[in-house]
N, C-alpha and C. Protein backbone atom coordinates (compact mmCIF):
# COMPACT_ATOMS: atom_id res chain seq x y z
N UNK A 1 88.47 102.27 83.09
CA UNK A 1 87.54 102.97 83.93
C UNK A 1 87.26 102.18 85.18
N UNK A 2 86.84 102.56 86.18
CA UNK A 2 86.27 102.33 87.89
C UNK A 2 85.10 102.62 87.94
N UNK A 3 84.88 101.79 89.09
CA UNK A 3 83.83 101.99 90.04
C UNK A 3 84.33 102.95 91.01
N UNK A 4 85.24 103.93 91.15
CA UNK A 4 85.79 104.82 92.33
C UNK A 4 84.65 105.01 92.70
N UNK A 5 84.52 105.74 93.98
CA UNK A 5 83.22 106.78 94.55
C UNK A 5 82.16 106.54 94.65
N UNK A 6 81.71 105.46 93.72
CA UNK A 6 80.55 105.46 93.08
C UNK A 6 79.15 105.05 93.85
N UNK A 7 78.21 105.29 94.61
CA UNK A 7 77.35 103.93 95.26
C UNK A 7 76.61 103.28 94.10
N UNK A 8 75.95 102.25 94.46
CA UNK A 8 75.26 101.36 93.50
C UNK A 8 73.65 102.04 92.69
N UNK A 9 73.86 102.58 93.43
CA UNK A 9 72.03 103.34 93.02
C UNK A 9 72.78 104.10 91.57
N UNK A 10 74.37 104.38 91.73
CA UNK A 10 74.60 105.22 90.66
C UNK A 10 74.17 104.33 88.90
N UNK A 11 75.27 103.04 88.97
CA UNK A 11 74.68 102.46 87.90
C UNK A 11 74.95 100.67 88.21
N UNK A 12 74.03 99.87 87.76
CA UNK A 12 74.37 98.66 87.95
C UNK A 12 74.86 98.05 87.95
N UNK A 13 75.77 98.32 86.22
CA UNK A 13 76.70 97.31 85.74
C UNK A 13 78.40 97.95 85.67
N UNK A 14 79.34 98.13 85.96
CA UNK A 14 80.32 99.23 85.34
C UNK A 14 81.16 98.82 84.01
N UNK A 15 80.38 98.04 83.02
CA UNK A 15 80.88 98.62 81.90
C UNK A 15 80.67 99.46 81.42
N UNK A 16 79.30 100.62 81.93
CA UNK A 16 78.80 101.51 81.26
C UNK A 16 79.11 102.23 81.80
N UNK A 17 80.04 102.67 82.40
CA UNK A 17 80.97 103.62 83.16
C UNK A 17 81.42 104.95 82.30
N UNK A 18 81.69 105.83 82.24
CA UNK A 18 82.61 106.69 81.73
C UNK A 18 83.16 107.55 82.91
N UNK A 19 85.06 107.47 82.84
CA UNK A 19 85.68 108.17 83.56
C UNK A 19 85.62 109.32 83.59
N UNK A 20 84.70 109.98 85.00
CA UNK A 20 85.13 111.51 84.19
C UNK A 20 86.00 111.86 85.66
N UNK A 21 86.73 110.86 86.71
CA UNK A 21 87.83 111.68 87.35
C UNK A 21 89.35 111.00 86.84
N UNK A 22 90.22 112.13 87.79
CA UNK A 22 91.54 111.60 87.26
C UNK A 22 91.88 110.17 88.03
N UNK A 23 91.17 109.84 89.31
CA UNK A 23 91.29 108.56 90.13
C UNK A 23 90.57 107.70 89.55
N UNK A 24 89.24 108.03 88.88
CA UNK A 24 88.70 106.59 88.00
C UNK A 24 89.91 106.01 86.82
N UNK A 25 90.29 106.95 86.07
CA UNK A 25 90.41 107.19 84.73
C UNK A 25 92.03 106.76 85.23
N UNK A 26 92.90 106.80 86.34
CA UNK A 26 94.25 105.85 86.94
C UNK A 26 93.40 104.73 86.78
N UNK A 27 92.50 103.84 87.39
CA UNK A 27 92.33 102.62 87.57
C UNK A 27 92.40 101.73 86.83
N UNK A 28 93.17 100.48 86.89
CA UNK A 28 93.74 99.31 86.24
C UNK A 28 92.27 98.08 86.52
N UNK A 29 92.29 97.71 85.59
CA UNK A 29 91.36 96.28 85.99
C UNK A 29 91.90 95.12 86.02
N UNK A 30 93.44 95.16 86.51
CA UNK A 30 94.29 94.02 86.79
C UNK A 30 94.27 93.96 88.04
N UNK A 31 93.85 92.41 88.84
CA UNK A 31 93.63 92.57 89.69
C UNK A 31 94.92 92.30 90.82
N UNK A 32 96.25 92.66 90.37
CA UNK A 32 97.51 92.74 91.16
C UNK A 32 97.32 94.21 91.75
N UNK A 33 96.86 94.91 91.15
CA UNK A 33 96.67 96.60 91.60
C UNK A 33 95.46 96.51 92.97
N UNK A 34 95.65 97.47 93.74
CA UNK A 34 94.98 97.88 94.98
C UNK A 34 93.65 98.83 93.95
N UNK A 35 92.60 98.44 94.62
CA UNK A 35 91.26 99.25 93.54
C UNK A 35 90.77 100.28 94.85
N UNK A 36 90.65 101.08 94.16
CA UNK A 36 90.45 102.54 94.67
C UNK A 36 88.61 102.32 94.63
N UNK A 37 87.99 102.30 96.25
CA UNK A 37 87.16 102.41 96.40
C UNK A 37 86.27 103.41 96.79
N UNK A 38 86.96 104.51 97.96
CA UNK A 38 86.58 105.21 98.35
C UNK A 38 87.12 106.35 99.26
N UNK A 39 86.80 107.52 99.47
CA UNK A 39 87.76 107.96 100.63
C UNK A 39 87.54 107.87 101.71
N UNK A 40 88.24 107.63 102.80
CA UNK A 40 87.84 107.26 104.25
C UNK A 40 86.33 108.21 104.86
N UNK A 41 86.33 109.63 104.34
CA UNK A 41 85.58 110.15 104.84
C UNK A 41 84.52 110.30 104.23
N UNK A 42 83.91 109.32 103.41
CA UNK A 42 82.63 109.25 102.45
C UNK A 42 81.79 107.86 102.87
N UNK A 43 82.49 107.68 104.06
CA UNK A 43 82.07 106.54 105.08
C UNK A 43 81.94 107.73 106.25
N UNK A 44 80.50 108.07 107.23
CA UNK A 44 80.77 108.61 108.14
C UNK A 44 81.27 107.00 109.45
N UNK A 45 82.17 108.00 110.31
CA UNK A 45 82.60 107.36 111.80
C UNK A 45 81.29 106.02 112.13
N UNK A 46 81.66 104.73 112.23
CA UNK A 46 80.42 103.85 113.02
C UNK A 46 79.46 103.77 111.90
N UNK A 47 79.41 103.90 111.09
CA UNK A 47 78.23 104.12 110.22
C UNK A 47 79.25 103.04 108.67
N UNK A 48 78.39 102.62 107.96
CA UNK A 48 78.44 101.88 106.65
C UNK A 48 77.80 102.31 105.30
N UNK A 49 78.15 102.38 104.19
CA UNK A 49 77.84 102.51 103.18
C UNK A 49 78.19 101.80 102.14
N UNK A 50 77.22 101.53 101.00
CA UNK A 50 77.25 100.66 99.94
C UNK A 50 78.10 100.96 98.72
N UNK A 51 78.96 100.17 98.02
CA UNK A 51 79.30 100.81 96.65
C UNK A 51 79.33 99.23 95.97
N UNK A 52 79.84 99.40 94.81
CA UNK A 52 79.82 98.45 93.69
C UNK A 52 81.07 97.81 93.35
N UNK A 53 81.76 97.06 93.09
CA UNK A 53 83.22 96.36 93.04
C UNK A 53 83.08 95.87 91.78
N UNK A 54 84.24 95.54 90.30
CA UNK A 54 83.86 94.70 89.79
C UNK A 54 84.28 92.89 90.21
N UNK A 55 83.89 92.52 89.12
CA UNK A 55 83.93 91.23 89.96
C UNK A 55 84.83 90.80 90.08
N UNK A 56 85.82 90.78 88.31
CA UNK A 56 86.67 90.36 88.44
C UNK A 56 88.05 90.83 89.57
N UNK A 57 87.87 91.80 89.55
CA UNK A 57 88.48 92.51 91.18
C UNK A 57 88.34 91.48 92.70
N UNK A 58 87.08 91.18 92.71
CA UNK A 58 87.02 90.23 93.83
C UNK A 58 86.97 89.10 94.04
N UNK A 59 87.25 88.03 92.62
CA UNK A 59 86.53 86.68 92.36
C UNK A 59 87.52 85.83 92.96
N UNK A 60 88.86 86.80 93.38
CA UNK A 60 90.24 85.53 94.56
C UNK A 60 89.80 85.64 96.05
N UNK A 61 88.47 86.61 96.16
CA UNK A 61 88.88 86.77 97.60
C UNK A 61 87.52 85.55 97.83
N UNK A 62 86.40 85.01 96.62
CA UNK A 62 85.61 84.43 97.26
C UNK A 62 85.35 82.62 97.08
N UNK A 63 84.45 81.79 98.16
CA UNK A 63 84.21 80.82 97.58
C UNK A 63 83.98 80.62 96.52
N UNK A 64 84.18 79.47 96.08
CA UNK A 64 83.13 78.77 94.97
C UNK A 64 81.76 79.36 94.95
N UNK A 65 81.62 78.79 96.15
CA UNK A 65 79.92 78.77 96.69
C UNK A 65 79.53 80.45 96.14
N UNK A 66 80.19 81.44 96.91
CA UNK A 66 80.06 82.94 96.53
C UNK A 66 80.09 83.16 95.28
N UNK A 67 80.98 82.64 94.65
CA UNK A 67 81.01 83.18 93.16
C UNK A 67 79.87 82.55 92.16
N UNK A 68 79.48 81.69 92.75
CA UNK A 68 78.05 80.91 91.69
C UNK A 68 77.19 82.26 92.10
N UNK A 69 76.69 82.61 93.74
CA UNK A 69 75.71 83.28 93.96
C UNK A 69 75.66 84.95 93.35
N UNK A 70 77.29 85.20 93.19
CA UNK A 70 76.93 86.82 92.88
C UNK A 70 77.01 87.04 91.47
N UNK A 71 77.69 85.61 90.41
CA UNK A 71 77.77 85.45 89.04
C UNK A 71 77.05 84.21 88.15
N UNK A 72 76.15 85.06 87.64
CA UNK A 72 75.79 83.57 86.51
C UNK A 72 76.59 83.41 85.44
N UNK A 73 76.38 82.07 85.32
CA UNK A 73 77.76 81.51 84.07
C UNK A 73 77.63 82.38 82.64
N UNK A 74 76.41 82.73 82.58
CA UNK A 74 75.82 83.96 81.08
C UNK A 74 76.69 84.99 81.26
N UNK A 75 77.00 85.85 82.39
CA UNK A 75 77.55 86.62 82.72
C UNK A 75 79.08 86.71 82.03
N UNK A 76 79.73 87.65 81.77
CA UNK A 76 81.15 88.19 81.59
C UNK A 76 81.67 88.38 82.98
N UNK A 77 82.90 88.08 83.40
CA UNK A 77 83.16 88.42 84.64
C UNK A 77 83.17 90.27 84.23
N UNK A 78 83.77 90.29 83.07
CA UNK A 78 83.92 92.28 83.01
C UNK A 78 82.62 92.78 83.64
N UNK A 79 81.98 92.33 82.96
CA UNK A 79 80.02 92.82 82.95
C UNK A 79 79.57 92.94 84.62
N UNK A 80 80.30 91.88 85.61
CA UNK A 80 79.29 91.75 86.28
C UNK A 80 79.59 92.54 87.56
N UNK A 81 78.80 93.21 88.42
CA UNK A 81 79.96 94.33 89.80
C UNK A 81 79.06 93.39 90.92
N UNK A 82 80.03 93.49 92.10
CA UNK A 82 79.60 93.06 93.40
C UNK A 82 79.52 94.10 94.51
N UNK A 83 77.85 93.88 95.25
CA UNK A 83 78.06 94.91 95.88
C UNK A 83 78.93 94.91 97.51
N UNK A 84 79.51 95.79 97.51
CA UNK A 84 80.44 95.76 98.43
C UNK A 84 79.76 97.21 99.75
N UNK A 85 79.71 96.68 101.32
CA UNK A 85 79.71 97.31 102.29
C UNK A 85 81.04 97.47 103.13
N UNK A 86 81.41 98.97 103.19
CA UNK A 86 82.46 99.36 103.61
C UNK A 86 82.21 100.04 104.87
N UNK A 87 82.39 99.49 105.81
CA UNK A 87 81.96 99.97 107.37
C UNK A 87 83.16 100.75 108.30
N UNK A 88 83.32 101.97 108.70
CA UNK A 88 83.86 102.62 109.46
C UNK A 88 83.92 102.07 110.73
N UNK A 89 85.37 102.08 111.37
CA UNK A 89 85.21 102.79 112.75
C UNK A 89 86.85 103.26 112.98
N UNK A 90 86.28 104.22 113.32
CA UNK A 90 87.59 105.65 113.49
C UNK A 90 88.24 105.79 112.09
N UNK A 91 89.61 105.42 111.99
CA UNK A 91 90.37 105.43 110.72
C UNK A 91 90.41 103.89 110.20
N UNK A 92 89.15 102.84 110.23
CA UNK A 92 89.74 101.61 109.85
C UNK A 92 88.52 101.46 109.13
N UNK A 93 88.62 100.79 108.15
CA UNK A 93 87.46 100.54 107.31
C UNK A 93 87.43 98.75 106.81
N UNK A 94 86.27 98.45 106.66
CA UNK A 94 86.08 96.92 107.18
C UNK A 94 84.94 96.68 105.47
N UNK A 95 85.54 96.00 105.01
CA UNK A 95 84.64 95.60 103.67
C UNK A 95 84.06 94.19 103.73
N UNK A 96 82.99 94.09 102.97
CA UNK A 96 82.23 92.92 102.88
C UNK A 96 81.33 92.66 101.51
N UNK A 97 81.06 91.76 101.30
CA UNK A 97 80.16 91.85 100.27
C UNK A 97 78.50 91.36 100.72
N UNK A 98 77.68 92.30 100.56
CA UNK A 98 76.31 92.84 100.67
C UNK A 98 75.32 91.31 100.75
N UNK A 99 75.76 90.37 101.33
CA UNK A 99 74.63 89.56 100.87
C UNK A 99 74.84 88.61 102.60
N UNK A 100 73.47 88.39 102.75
CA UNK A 100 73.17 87.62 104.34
C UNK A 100 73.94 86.61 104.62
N UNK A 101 74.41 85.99 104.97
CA UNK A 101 74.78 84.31 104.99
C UNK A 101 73.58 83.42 105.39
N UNK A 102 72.27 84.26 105.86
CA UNK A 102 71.20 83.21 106.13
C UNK A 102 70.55 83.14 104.82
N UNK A 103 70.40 84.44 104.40
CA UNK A 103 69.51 84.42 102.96
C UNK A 103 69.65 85.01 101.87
N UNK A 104 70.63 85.13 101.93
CA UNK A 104 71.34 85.76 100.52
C UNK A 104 71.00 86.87 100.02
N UNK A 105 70.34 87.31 100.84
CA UNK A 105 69.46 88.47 100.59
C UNK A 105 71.01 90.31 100.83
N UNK A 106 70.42 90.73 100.26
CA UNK A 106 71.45 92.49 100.72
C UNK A 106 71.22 92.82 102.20
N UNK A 107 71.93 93.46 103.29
CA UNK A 107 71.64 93.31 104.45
C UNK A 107 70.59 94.58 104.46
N UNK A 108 70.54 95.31 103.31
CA UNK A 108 69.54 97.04 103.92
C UNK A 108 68.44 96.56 103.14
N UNK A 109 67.26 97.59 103.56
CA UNK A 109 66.02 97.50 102.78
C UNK A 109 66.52 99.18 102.30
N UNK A 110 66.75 99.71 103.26
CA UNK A 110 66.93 101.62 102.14
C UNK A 110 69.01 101.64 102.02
N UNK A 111 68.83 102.21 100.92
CA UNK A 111 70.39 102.84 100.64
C UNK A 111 71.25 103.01 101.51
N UNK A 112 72.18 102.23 101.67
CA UNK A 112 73.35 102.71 102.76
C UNK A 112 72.82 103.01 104.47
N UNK A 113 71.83 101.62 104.86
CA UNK A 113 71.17 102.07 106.01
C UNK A 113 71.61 100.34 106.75
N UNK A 114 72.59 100.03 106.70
CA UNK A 114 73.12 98.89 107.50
C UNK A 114 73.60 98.67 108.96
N UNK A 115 73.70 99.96 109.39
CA UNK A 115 73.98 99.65 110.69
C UNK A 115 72.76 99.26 111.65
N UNK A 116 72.87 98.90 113.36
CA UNK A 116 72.01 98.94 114.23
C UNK A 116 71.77 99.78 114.56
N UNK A 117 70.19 100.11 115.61
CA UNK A 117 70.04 101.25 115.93
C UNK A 117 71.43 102.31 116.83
N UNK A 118 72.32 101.07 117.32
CA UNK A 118 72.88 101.66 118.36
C UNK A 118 74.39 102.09 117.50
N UNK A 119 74.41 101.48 116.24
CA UNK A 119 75.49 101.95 115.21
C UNK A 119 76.36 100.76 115.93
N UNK A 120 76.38 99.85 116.48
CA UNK A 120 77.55 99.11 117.14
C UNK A 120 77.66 97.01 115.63
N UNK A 121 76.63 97.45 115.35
CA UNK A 121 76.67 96.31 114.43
C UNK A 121 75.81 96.32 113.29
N UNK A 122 76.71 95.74 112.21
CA UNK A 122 75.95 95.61 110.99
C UNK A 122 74.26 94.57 110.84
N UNK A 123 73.34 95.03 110.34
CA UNK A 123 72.67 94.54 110.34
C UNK A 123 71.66 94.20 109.34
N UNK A 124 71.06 93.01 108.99
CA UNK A 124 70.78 92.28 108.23
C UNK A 124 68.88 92.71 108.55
N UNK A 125 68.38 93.58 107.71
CA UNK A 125 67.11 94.42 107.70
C UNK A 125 66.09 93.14 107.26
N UNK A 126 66.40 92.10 106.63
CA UNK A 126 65.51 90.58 106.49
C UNK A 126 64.73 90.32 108.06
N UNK A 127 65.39 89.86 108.21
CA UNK A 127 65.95 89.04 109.86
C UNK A 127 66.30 89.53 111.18
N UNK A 128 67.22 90.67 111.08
CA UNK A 128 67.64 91.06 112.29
C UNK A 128 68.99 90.34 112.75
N UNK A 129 69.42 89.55 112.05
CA UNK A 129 71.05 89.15 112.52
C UNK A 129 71.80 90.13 112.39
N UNK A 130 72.54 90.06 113.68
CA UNK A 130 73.73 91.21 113.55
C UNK A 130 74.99 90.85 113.51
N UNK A 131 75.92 91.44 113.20
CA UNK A 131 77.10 91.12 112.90
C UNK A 131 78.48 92.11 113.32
N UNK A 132 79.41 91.83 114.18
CA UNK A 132 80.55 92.33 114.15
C UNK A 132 81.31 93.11 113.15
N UNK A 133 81.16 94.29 113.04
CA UNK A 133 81.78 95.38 112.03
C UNK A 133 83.27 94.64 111.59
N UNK A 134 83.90 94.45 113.02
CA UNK A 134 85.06 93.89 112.57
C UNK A 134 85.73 93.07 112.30
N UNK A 135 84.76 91.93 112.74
CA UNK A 135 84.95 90.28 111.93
C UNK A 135 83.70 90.03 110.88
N UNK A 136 83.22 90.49 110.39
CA UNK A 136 81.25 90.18 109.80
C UNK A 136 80.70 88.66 110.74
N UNK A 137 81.20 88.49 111.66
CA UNK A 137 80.94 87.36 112.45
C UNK A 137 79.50 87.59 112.99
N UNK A 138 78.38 86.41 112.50
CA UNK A 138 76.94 87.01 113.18
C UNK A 138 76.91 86.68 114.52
N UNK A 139 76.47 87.32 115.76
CA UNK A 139 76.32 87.05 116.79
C UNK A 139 74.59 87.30 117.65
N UNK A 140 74.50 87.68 116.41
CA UNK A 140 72.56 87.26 116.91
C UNK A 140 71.80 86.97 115.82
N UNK A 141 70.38 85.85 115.79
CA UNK A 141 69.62 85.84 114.66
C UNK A 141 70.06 84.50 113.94
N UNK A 142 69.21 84.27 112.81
CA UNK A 142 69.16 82.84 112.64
C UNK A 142 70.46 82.26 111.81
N UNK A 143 71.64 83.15 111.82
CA UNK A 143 72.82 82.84 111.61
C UNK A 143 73.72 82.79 111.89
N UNK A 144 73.45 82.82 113.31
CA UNK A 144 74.57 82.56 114.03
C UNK A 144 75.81 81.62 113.80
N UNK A 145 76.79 82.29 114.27
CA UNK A 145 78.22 81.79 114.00
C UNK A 145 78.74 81.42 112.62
N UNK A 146 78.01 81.68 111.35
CA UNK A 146 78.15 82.24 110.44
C UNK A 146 78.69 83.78 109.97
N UNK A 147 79.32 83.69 108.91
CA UNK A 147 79.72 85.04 108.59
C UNK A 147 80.02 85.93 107.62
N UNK A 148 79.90 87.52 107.27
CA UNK A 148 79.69 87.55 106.12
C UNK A 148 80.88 87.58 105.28
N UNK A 149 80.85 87.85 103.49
CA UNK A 149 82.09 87.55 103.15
C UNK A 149 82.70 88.79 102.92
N UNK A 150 83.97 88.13 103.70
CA UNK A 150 84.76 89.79 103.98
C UNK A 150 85.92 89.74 102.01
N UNK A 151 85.81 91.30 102.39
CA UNK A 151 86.77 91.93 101.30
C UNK A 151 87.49 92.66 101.93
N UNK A 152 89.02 92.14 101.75
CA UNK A 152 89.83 93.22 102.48
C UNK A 152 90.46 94.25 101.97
N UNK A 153 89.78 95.86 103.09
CA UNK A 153 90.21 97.02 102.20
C UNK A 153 91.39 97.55 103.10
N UNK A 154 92.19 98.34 103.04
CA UNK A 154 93.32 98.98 103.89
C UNK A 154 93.12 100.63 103.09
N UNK A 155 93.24 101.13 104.56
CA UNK A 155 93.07 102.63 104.52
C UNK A 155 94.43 102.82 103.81
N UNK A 156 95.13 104.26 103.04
CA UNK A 156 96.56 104.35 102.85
C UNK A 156 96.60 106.11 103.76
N UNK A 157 97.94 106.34 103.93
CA UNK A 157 97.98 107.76 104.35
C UNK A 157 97.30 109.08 103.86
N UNK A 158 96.96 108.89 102.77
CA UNK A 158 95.65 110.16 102.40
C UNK A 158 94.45 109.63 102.62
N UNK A 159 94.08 108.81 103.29
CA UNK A 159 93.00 108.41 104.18
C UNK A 159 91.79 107.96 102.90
N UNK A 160 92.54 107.11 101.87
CA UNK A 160 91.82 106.49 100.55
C UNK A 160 91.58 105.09 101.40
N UNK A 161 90.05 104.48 100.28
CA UNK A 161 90.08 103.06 101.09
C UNK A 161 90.64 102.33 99.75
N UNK A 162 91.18 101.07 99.88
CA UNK A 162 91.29 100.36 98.83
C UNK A 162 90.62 98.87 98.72
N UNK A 163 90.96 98.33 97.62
CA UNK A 163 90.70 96.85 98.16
C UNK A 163 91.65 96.54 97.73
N UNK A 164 92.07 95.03 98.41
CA UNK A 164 93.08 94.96 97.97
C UNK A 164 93.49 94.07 96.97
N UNK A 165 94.99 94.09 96.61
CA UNK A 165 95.11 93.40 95.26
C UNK A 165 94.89 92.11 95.77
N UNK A 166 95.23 91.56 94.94
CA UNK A 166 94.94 90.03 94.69
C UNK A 166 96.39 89.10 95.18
N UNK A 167 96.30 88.26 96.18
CA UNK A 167 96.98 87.54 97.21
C UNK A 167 98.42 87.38 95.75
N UNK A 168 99.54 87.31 96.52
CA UNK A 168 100.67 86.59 95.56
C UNK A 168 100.27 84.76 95.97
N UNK A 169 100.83 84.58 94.22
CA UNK A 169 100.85 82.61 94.82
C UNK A 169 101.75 82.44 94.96
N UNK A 170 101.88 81.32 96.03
CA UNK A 170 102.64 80.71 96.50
C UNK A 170 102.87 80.76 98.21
């Protein structure tokens, strides 16, 4: 089972998931596979929205440092989801995971409300640091030149977002 589609308000954890599409119910929890996050157009244009990742899905793309903060050692990696912001612009979609670099804090105070007023940058509702959609690079606010931690998703030709698999070694 997946987190496809899903935003976070849906459920916290996704072991308690049940597949009821045919795109959840494809999904592999090996993390060589591309994870089916969302469809391009469930992100409006300039605008960002929240969903849930599991972890073990994302635990190559992050620090050390990251992985203490979004997992406690009690935790199952199965058990535990990260929340992930997937930000539009035109056909390109830009992922990150939901937490400040000043304060660790989620960047929204309401549901899927991360952008600036002017929709041109992500923004951190604590503080007011903003950040480059397309690098999470902050360029105003008390974190500057800090940045957030990106997850990289790639659109495919039916305009699905993914994340992606997990780097080859070597």
């Amino acid at each position: 089972g997946g987190l496809a589609g899903r935003t976070r308000r849906s459920f916290p954890r996704f072991r308690a998931l049940i597949s009821s599409t045919s795109r959840e119910s494809a999904q592999t929890d090996s993390p060589a596979d591309p994870y089916f996050v969302c469809n391009l157009q469930d992100v409006k244009d300039n605008e960002a929205k929240g969903f849930e990742v599991p972890f073990i899905r994302v635990k190559h793309f992050l620090s050390p440092e990251s992985k203490k903060l979004l997992k406690r050692k009690k935790d199952s990696e199965e058990e535990v989801s990260v929340p992930l912001i997937v930000a539009r612009r035109g056909e390109g979609a830009y992922g990150y995971v939901n937490k400040c670099p000043h304060a660790r804090l989620p960047l929204e105070w309401f549901p899927d409300r991360f952008m600036s007023e002017d929709n041109e940058f992500l923004q951190c509702s604590s503080h007011g640091a903003l950040f480059e959609v397309e690098t999470g690079l902050c360029i105003g606010g008390p974190c500057v030149g800090k940045s957030l931690t990106r997850l990289p998703l790639t659109v495919n030709d039916g305009k699905e977002v993914f994340l992606d698999a997990k780097p080859a070694a070597g």
